[in-house]
PDB file of N, CA and C in Angstrom:
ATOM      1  N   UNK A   1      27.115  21.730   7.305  1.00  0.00           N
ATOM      2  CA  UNK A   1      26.967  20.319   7.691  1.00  0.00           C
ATOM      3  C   UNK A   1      25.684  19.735   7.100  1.00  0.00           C
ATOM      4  N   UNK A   2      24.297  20.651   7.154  1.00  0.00           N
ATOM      5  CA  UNK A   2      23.548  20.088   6.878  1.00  0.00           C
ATOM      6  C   UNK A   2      23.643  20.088   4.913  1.00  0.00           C
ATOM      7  N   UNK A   3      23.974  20.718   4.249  1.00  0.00           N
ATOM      8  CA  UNK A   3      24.089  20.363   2.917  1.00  0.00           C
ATOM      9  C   UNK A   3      25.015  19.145   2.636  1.00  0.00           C
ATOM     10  N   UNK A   4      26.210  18.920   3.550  1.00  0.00           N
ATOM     11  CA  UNK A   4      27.319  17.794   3.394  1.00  0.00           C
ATOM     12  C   UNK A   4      26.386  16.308   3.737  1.00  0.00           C
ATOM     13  N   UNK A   5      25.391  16.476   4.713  1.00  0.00           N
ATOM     14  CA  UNK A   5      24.557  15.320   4.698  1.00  0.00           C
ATOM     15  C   UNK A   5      23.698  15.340   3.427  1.00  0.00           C
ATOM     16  N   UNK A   6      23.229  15.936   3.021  1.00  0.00           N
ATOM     17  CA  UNK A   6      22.260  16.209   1.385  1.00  0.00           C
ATOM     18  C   UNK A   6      22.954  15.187   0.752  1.00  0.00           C
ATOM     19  N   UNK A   7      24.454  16.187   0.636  1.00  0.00           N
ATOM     20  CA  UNK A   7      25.070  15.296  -0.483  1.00  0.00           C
ATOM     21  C   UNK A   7      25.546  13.933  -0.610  1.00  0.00           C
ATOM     22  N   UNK A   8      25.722  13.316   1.327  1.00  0.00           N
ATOM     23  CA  UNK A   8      26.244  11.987   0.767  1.00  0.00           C
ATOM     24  C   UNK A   8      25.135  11.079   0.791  1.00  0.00           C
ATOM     25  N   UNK A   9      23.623  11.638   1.034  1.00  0.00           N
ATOM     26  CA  UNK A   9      22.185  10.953   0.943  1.00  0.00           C
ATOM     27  C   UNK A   9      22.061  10.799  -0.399  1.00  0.00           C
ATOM     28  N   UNK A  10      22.363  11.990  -1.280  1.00  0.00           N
ATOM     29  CA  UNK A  10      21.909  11.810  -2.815  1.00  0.00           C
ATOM     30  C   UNK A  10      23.807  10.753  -3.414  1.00  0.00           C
ATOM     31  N   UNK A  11      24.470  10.858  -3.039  1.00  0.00           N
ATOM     32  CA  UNK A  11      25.228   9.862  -3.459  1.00  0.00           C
ATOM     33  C   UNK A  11      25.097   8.287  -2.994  1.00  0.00           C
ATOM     34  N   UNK A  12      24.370   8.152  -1.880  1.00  0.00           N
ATOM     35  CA  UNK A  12      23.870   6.815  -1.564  1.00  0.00           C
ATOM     36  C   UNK A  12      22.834   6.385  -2.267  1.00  0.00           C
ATOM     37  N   UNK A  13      21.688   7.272  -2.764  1.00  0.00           N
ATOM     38  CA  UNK A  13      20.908   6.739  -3.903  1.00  0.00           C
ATOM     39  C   UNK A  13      21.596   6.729  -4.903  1.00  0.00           C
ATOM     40  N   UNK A  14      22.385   7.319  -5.450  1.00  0.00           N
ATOM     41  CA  UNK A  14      22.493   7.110  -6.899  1.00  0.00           C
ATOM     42  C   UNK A  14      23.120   5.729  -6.887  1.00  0.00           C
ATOM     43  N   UNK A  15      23.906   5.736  -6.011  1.00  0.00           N
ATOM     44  CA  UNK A  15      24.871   4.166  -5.501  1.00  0.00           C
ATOM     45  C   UNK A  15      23.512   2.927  -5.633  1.00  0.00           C
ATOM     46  N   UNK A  16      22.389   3.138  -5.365  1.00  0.00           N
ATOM     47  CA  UNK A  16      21.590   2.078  -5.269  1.00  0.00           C
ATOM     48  C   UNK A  16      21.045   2.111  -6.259  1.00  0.00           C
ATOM     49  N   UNK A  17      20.634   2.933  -7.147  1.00  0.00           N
ATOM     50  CA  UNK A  17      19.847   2.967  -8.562  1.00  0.00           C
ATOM     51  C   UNK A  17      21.073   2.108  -9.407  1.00  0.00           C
ATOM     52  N   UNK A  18      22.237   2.741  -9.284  1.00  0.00           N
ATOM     53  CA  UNK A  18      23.374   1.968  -9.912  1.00  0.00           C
ATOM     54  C   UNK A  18      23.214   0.340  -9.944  1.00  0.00           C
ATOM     55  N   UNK A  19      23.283  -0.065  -8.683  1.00  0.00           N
ATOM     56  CA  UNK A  19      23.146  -1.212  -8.489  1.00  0.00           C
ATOM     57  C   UNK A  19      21.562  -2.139  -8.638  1.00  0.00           C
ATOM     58  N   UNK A  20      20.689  -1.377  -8.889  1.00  0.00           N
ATOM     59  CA  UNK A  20      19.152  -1.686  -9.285  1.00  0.00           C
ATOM     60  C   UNK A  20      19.269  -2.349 -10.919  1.00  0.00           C
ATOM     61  N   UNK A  21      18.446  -3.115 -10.901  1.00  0.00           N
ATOM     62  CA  UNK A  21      18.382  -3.519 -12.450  1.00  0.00           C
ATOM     63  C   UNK A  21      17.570  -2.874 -13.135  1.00  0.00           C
ATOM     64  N   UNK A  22      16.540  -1.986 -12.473  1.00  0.00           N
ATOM     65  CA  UNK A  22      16.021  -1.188 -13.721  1.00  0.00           C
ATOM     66  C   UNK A  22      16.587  -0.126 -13.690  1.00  0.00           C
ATOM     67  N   UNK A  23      17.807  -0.040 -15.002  1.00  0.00           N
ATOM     68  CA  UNK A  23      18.682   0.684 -15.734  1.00  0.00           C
ATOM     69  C   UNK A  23      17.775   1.705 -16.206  1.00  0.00           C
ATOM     70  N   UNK A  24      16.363   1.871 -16.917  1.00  0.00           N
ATOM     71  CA  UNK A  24      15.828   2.298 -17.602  1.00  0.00           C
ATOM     72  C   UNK A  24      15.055   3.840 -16.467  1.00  0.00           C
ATOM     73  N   UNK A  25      14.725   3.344 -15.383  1.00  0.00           N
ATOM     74  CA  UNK A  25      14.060   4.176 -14.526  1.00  0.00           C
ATOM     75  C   UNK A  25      14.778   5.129 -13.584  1.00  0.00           C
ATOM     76  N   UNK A  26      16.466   4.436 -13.855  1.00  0.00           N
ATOM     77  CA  UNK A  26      17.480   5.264 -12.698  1.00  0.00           C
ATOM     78  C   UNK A  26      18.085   6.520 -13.455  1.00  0.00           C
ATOM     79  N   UNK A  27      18.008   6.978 -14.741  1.00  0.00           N
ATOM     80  CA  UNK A  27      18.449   8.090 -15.010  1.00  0.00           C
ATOM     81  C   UNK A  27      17.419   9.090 -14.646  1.00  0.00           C
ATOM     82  N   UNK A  28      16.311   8.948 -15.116  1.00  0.00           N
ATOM     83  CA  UNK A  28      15.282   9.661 -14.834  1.00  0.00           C
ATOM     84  C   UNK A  28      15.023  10.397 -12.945  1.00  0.00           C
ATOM     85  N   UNK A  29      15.081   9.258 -12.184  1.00  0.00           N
ATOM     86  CA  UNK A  29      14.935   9.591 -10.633  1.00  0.00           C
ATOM     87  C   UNK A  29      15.944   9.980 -10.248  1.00  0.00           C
ATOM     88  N   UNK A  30      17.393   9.542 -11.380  1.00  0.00           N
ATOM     89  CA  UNK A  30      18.834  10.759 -11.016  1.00  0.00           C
ATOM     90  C   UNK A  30      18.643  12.220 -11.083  1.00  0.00           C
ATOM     91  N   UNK A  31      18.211  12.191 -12.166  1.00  0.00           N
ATOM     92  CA  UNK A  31      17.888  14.050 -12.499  1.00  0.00           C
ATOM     93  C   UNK A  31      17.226  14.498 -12.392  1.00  0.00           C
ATOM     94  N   UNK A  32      15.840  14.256 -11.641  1.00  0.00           N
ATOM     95  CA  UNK A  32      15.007  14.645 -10.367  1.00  0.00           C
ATOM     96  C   UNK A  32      15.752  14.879  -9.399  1.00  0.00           C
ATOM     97  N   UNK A  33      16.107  13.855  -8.835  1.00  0.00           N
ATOM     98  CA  UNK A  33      17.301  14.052  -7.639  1.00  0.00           C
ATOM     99  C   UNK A  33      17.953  15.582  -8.070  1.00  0.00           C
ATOM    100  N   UNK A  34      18.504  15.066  -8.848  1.00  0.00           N
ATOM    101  CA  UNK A  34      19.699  16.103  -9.421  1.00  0.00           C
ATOM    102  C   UNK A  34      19.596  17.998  -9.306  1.00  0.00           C
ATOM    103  N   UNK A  35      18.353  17.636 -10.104  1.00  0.00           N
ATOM    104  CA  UNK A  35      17.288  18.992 -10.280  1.00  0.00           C
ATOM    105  C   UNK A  35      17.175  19.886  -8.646  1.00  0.00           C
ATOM    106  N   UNK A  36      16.076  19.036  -7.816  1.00  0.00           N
ATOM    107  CA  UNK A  36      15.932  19.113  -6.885  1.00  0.00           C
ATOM    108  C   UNK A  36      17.393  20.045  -5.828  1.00  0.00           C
ATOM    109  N   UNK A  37      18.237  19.095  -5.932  1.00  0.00           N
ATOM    110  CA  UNK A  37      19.377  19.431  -5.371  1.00  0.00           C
ATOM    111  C   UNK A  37      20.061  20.737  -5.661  1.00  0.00           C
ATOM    112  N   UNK A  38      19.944  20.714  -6.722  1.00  0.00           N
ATOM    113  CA  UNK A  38      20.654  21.795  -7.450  1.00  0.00           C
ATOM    114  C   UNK A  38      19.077  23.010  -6.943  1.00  0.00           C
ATOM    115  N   UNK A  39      18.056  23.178  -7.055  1.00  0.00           N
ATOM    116  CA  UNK A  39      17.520  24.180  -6.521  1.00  0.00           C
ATOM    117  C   UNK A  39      17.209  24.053  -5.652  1.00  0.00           C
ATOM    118  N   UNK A  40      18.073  23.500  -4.193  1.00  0.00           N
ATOM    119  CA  UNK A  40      17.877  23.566  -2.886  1.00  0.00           C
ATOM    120  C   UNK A  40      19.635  23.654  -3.028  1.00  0.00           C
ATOM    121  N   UNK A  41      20.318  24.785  -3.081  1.00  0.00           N
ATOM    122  CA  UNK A  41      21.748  24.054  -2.621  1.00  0.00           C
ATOM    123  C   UNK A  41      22.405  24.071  -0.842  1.00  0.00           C
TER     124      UNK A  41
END
């Protein structure tokens, strides 16, 4: 349960970087995210 909350927290940011206009800064704080996630699974 507690990883199923992880995951729909990091899908609610990416949902908001999506929708952010700086295009340029949201890949970068994706794959931090990403990173992160992936070495906490």
């Amino acid at each position: 349960m507690r990883g199923s909350g992880k995951l729909a927290g990091h899908m609610e940011v990416r949902k908001s970087t999506t929708n952010s206009p700086d295009s340029v800064g949201a890949p970068e704080t994706f794959t931090l995210k990403r990173e992160g996630f992936a070495a906490h699974p």
